[in-house]
C-alpha atoms as a PDB file:
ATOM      1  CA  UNK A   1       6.839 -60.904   7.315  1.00  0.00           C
ATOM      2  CA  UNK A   2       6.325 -59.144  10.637  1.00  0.00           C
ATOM      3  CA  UNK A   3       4.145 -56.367  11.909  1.00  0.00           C
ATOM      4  CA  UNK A   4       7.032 -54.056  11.768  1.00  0.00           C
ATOM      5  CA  UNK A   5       8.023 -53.728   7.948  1.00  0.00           C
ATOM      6  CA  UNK A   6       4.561 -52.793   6.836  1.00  0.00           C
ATOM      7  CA  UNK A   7       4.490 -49.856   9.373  1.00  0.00           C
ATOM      8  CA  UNK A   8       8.210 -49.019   7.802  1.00  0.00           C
ATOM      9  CA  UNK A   9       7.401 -48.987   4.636  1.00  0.00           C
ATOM     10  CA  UNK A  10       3.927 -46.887   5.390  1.00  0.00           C
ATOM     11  CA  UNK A  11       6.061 -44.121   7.021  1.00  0.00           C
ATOM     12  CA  UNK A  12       7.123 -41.974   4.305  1.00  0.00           C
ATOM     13  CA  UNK A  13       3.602 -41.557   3.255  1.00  0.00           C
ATOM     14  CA  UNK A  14       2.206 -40.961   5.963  1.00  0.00           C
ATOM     15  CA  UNK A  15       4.951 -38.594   7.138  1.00  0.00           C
ATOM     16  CA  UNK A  16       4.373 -37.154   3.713  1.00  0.00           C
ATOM     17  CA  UNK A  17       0.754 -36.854   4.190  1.00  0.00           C
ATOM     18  CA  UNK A  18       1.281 -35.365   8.012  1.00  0.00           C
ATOM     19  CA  UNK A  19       3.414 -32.754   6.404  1.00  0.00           C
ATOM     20  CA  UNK A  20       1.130 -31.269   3.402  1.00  0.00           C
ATOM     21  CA  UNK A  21      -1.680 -31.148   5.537  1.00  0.00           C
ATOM     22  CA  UNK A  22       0.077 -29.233   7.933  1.00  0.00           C
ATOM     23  CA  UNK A  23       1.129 -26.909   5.407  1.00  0.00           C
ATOM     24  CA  UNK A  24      -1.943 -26.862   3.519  1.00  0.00           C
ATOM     25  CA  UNK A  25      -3.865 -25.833   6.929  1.00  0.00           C
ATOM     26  CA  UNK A  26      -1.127 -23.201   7.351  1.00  0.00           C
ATOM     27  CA  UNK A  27      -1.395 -21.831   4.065  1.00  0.00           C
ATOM     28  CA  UNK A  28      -5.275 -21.675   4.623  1.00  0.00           C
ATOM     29  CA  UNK A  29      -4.717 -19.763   7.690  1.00  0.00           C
ATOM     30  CA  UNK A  30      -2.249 -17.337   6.264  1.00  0.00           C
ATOM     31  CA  UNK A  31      -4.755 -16.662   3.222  1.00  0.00           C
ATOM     32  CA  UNK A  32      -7.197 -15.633   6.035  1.00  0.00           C
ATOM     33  CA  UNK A  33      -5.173 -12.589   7.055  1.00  0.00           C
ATOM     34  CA  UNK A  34      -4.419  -9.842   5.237  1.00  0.00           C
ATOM     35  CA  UNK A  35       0.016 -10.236   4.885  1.00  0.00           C
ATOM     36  CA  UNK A  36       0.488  -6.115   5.269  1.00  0.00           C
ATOM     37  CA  UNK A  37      -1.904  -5.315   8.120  1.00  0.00           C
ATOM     38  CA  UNK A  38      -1.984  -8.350   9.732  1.00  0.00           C
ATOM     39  CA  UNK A  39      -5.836  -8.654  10.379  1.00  0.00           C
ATOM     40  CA  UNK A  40      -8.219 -10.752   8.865  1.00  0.00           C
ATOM     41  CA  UNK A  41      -9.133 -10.682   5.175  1.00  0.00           C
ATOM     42  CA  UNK A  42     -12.826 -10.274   4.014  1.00  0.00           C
ATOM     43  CA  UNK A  43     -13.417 -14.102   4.099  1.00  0.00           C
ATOM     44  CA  UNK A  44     -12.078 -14.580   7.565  1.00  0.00           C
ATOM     45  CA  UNK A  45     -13.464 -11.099   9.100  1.00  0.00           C
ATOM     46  CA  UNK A  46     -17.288 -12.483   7.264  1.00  0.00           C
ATOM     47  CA  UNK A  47     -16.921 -15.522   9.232  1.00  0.00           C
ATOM     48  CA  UNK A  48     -15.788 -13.693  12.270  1.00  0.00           C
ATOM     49  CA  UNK A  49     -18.755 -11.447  11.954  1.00  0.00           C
ATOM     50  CA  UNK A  50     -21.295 -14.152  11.554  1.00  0.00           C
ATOM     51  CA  UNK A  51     -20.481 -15.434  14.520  1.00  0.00           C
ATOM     52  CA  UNK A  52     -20.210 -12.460  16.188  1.00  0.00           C
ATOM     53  CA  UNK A  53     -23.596 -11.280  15.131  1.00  0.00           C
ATOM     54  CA  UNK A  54     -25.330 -14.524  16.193  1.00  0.00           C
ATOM     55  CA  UNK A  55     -24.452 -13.684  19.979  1.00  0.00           C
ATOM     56  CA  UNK A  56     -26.435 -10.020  19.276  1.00  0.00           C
ATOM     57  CA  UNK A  57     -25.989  -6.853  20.119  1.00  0.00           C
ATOM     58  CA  UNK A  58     -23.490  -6.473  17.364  1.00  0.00           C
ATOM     59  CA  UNK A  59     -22.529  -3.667  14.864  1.00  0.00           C
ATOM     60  CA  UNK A  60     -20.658  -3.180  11.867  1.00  0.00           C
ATOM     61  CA  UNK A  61     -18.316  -0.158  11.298  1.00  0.00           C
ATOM     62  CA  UNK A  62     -17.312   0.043   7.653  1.00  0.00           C
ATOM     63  CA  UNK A  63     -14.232   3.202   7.028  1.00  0.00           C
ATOM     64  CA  UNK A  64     -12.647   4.196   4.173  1.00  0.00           C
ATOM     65  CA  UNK A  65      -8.894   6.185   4.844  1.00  0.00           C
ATOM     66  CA  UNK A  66      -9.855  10.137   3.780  1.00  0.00           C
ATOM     67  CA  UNK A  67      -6.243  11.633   1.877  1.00  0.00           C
ATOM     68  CA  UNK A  68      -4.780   8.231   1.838  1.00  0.00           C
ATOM     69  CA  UNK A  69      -4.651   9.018  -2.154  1.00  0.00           C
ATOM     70  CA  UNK A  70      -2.321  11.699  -1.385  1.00  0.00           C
ATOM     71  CA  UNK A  71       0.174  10.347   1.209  1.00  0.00           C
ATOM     72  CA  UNK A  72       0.654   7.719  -1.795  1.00  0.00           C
ATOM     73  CA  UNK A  73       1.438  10.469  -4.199  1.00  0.00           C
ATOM     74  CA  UNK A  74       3.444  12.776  -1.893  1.00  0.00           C
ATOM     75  CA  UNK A  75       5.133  10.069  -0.207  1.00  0.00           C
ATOM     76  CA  UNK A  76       5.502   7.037  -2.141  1.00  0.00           C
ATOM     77  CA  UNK A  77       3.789   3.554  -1.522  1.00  0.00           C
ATOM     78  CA  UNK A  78       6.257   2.943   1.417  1.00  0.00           C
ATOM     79  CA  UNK A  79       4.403   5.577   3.430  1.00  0.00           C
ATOM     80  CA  UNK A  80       1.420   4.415   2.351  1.00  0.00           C
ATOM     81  CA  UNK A  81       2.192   0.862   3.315  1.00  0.00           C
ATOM     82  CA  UNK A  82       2.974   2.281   6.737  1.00  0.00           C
ATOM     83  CA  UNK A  83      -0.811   4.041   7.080  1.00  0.00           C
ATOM     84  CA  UNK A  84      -2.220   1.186   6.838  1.00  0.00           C
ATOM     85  CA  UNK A  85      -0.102  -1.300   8.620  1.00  0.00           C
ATOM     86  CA  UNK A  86      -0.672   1.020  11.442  1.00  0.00           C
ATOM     87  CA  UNK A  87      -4.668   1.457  10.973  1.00  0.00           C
ATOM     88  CA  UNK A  88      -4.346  -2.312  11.056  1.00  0.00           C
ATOM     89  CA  UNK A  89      -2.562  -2.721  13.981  1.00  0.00           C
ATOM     90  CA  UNK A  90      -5.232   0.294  15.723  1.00  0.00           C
ATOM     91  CA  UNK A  91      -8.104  -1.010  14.484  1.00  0.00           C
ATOM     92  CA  UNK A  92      -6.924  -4.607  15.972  1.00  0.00           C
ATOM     93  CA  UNK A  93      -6.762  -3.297  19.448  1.00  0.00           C
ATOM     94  CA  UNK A  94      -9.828  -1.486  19.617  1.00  0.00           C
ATOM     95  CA  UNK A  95     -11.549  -3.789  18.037  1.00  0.00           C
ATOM     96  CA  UNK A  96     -10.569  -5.750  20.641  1.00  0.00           C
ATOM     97  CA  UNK A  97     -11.333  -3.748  23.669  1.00  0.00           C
ATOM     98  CA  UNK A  98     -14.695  -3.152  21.916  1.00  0.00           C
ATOM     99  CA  UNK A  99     -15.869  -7.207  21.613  1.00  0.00           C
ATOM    100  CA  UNK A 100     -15.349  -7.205  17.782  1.00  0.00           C
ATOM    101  CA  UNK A 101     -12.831  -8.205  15.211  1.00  0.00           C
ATOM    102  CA  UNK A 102     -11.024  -5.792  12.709  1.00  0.00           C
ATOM    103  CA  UNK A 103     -10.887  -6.839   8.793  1.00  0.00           C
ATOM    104  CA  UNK A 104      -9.240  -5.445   5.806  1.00  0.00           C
ATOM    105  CA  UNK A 105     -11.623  -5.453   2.257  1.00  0.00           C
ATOM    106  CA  UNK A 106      -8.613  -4.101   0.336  1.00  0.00           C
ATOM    107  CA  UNK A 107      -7.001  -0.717  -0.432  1.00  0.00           C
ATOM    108  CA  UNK A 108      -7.812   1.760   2.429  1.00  0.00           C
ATOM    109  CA  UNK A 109     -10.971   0.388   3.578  1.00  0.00           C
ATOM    110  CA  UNK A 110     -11.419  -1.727   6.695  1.00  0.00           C
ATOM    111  CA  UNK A 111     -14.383  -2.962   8.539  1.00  0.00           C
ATOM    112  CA  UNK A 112     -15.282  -3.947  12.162  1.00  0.00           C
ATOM    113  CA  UNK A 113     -18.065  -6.112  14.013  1.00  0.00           C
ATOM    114  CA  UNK A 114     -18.410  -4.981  17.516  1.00  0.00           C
ATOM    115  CA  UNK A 115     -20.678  -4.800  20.732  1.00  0.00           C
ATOM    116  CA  UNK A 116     -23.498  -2.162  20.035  1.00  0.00           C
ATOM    117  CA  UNK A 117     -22.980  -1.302  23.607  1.00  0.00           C
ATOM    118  CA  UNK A 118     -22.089   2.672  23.420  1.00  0.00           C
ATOM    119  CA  UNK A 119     -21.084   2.486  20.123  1.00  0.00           C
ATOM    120  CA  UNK A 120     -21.562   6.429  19.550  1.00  0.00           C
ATOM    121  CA  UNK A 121     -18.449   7.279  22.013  1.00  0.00           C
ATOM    122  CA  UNK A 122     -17.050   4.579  21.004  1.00  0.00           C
ATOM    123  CA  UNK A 123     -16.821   5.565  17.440  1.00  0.00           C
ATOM    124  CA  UNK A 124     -15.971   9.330  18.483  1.00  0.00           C
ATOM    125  CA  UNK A 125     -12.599   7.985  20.118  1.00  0.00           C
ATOM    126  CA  UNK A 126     -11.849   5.238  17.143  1.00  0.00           C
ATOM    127  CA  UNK A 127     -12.179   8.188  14.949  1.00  0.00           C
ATOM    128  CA  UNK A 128      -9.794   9.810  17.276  1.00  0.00           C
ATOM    129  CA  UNK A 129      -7.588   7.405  16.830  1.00  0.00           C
ATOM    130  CA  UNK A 130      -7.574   7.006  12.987  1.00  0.00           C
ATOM    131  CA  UNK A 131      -6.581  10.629  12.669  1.00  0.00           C
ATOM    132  CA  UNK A 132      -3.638  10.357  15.029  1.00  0.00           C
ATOM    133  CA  UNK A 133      -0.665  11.156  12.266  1.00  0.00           C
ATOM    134  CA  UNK A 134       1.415   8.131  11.750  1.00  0.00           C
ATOM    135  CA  UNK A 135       5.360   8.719  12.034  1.00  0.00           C
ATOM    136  CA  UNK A 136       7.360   7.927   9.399  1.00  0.00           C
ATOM    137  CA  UNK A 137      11.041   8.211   8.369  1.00  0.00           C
ATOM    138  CA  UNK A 138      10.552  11.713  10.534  1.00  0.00           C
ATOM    139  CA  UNK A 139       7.458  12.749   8.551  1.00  0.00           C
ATOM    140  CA  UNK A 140       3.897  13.013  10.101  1.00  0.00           C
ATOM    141  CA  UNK A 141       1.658  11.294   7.673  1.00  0.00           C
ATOM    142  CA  UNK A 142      -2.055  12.496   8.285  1.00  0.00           C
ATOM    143  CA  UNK A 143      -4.861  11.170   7.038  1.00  0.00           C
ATOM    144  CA  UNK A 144      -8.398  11.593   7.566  1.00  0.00           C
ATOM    145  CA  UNK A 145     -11.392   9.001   8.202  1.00  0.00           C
ATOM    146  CA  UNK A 146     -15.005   8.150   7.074  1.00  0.00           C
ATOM    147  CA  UNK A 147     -16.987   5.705   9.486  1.00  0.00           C
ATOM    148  CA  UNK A 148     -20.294   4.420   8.896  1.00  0.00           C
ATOM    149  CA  UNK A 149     -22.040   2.279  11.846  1.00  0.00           C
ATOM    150  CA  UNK A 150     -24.847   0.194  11.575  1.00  0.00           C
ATOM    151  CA  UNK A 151     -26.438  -1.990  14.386  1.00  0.00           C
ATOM    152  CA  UNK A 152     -27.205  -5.475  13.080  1.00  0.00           C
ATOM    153  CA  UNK A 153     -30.034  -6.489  14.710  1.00  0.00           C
ATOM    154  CA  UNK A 154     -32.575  -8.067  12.445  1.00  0.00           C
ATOM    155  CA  UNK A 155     -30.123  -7.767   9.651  1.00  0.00           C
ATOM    156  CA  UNK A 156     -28.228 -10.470   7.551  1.00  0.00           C
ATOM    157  CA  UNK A 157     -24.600  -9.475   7.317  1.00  0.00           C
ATOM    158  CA  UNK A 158     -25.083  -8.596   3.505  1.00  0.00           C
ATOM    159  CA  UNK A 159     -27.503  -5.921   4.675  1.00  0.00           C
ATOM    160  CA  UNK A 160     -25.519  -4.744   7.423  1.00  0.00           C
ATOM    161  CA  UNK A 161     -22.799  -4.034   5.025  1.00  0.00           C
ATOM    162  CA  UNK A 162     -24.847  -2.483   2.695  1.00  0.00           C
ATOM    163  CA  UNK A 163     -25.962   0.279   5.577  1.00  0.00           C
ATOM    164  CA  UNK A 164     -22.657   0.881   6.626  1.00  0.00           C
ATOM    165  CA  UNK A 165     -21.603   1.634   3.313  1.00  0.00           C
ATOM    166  CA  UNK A 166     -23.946   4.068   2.459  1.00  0.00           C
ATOM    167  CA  UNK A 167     -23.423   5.600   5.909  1.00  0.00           C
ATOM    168  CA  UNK A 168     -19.935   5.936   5.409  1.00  0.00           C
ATOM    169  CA  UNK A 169     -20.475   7.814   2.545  1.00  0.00           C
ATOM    170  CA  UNK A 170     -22.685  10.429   3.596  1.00  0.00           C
ATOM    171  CA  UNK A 171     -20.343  10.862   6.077  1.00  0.00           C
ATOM    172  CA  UNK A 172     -17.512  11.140   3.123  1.00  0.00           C
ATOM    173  CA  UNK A 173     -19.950  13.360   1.232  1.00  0.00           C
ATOM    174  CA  UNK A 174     -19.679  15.895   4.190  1.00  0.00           C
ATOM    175  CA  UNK A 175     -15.768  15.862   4.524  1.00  0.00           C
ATOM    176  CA  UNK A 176     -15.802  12.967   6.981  1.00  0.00           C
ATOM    177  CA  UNK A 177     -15.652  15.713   9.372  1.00  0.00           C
ATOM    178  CA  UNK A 178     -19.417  15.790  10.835  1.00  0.00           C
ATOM    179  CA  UNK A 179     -21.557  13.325  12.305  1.00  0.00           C
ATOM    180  CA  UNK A 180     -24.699  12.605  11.090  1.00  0.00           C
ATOM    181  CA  UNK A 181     -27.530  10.191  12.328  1.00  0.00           C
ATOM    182  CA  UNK A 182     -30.235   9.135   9.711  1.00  0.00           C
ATOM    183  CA  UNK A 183     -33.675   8.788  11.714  1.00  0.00           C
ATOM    184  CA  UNK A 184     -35.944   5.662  10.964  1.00  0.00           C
ATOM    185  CA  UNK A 185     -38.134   6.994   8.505  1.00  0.00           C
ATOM    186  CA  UNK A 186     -40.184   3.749   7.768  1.00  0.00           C
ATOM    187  CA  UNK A 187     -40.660  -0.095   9.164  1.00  0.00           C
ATOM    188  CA  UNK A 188     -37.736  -1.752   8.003  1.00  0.00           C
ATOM    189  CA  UNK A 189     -35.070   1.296   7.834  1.00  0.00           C
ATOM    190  CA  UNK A 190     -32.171   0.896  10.337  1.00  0.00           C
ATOM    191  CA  UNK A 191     -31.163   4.331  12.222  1.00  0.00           C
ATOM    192  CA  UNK A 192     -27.308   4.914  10.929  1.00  0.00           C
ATOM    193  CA  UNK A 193     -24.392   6.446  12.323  1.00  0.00           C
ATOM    194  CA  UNK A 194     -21.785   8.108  10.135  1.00  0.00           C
ATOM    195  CA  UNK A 195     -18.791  10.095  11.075  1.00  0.00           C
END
């Protein structure tokens, strides 16, 4: 027998072999990213942020969609599938400009990790930019936006989180409309900004 019909009859298995572990790596890539807005999902935006965070000077932005509800209901879940394929695709590019990754945690609320550099303006112009109306089918779908900001230093990411939630909101509880900036009261109390 020569060297040649053992490495024939190995092929098909290790063609086969090649081929699912190409598709199991691209099925574990796709899972990463949300299918609708095309950013990451919570898993792949954690990871993002951890590593993110480790380089410092990081922040996490947590928003929630204000009157998404109701372009749903006036609209129809087309519309509303626009909204957010559209905050996806916004929140992708600033993130971008802004050293951070965007990341969907389901329904109408998305997160960011960014620089902490100037993260006040920063946040004035993302907000901005959530409330510009999206245009569809000739209709001007509006919606509003609730931002909570937390820097991260000295945080875990669990923490971090946890502050922007609550940030966002107080900012909900006043209409999303004004800003608010919680003072460190006590050792151990990160200063919040909400919008």
């Amino acid at each position: 027998m020569s060297l040649i019909e053992p490495i024939v009859a190995a092929a098909p298995f290790a063609i086969g072999w090649t081929t699912h572990g190409l598709l199991s790596h691209r099925r574990s890539v796709a899972a990463r990213y949300c299918p609708l807005t095309q950013i990451l999902t919570r898993d792949g935006w954690e990871k993002a942020a951890f590593r993110r965070m480790l380089r410092g000077n990081a922040a996490i932005v947590l928003l929630d969609l204000d009157g998404f509800k109701d372009v749903n209901d006036t609209f129809g879940h087309a519309a509303g599938d626009a909204v957010l394929k559209t905050t996806g695709h916004r929140l992708h590019l600033w993130a971008g400009a802004s050293d951070g990754t965007a990341g969907r945690l389901g329904g109408d609320e998305f997160v960011l990790v960014i620089s902490a550099d100037n993260v006040q303006t920063g946040i004035e112009q993302l907000h901005d930019l959530l409330t510009t109306p999206v245009d569809w089918q000739g209709q001007q779908l509006k919606v509003g936006a609730s931002i909570g900001v937390v820097p991260t230093d000295g945080l875990t990411l669990s923490e971090a989180l946890d502050l922007a939630d609550k940030a966002m909101y107080q900012a909900k509880g006043s209409g999303g409309r004004r800003r608010h900036r919680r003072r460190q009261a006590a050792a151990g109390t990160r200063p919040e900004v909400t919008r």
